[in-house]
Structures are given as C-alpha cells and as structure tokens.
C-alpha atoms as a PDB file:
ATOM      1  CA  UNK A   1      10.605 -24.653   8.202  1.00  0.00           C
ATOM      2  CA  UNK A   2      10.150 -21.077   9.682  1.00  0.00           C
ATOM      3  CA  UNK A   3       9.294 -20.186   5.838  1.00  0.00           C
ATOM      4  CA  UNK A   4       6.375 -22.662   6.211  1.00  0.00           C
ATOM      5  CA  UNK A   5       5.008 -21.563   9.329  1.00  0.00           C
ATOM      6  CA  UNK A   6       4.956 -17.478   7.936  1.00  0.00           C
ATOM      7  CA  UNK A   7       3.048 -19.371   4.993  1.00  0.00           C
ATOM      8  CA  UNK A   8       0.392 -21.623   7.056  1.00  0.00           C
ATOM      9  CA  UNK A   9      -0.147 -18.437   9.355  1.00  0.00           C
ATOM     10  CA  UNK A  10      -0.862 -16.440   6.204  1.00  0.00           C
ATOM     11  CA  UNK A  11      -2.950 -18.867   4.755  1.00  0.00           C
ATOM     12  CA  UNK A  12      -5.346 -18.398   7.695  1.00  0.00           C
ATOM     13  CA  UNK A  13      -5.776 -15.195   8.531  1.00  0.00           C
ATOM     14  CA  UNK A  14      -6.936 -15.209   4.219  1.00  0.00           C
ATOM     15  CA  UNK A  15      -9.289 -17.994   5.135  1.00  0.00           C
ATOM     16  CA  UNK A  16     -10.669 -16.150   8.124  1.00  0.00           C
ATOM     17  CA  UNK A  17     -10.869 -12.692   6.373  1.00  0.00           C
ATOM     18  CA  UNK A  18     -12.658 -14.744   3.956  1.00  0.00           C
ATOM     19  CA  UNK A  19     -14.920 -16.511   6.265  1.00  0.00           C
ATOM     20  CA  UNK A  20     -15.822 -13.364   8.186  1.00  0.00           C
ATOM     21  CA  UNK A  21     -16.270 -11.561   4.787  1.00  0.00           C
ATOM     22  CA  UNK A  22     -18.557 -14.455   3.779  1.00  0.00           C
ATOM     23  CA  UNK A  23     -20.849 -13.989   6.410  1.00  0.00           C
ATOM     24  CA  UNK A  24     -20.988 -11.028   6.776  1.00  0.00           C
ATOM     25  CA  UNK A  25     -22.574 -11.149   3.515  1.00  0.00           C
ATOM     26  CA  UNK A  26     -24.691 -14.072   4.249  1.00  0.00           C
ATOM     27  CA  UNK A  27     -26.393 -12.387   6.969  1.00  0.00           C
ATOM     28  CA  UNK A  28     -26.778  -9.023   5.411  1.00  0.00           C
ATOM     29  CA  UNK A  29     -28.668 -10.812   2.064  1.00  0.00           C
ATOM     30  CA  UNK A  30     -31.010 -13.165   4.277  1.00  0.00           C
ATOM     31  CA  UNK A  31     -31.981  -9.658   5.918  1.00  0.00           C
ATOM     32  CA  UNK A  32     -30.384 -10.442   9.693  1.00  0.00           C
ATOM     33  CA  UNK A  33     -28.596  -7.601   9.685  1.00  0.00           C
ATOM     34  CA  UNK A  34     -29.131  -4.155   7.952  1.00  0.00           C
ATOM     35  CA  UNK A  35     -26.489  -2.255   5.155  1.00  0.00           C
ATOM     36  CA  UNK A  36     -25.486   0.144   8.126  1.00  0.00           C
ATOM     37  CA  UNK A  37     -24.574  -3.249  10.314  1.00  0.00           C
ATOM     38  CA  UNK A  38     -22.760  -4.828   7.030  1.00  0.00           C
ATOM     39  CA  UNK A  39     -20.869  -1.623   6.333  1.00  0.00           C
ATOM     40  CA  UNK A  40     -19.552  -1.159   9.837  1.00  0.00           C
ATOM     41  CA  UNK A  41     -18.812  -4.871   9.691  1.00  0.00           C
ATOM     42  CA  UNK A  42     -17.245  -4.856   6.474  1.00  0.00           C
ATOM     43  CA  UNK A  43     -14.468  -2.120   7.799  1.00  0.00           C
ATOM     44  CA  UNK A  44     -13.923  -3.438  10.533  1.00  0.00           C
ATOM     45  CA  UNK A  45     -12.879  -6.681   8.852  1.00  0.00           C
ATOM     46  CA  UNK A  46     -10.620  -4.736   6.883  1.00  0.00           C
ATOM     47  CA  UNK A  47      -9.623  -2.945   9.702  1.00  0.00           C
ATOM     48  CA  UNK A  48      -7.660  -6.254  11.196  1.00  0.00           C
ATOM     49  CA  UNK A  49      -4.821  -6.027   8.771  1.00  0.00           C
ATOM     50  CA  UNK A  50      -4.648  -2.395   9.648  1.00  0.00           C
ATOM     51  CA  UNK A  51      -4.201  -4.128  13.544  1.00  0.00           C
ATOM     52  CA  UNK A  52      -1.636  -6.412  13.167  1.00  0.00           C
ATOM     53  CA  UNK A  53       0.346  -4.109  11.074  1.00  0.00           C
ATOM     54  CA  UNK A  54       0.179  -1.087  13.971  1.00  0.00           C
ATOM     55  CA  UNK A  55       1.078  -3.824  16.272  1.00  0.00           C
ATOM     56  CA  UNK A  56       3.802  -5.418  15.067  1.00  0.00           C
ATOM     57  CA  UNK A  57       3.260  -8.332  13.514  1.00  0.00           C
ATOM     58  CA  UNK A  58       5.139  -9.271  10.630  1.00  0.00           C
ATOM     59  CA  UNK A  59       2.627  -9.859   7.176  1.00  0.00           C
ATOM     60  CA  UNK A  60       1.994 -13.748   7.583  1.00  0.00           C
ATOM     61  CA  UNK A  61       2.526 -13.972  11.204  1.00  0.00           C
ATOM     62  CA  UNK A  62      -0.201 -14.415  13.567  1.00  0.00           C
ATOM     63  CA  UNK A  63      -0.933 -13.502  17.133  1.00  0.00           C
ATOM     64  CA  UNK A  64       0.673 -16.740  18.222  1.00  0.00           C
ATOM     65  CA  UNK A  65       4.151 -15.970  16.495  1.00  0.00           C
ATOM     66  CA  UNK A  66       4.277 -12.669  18.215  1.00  0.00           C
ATOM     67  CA  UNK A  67       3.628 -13.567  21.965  1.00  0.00           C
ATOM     68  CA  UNK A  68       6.912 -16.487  21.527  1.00  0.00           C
END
C-alpha cells in the first residue's frame, strides 16, 4: 500500500513536470513569451527536483507525504 502511494505521488510530479514543460513550450512557439522567458522557465522547472531533493523529500514522495 505505502509502495503504491510512493508510485501515484511519482506519477504526478512526471505529469506535472510534463505539463509545465508542455506549456512552457506552447507559449514560447505561439510567441507569448520570449526564448529568455522560456529559458528561465525551462530551469526553473528543472530546478523543482533539485527542491525536493535539498529538502528532504524522498524521490516519489510529494509535499503532502512530508508534512504527515
């Protein structure tokens, strides 16, 4: 059971680096933003596993997990 829960939490922060990674792209190709915007935006995406690892959390675990 805990197993699954390490799993679903995993499977969503993928699906939101995705997301954000998605459009962050979207916007930058339909000209909203410019390639200075989507490069700070792209690090700081990849940045948030760089967060959860300086803060504790466990690979898989999200914010939720950690505050119980």
């Amino acid at each position: 059971m805990e197993r699954a829960l390490l799993n679903d939490a995993r499977e969503k922060e993928i699906a939101e680096d995705l997301w954000l990674n998605y459009f962050n792209r979207y916007l930058f190709e339909n000209g909203t933003i410019s390639e200075k915007e989507y490069k700070k935006m792209t690090e700081k995406i990849a940045g948030r596993r760089a967060k959860l690892s300086r803060t504790g959390i466990k690979k898989g675990m999200s914010y939720e997990e950690k505050e119980m």
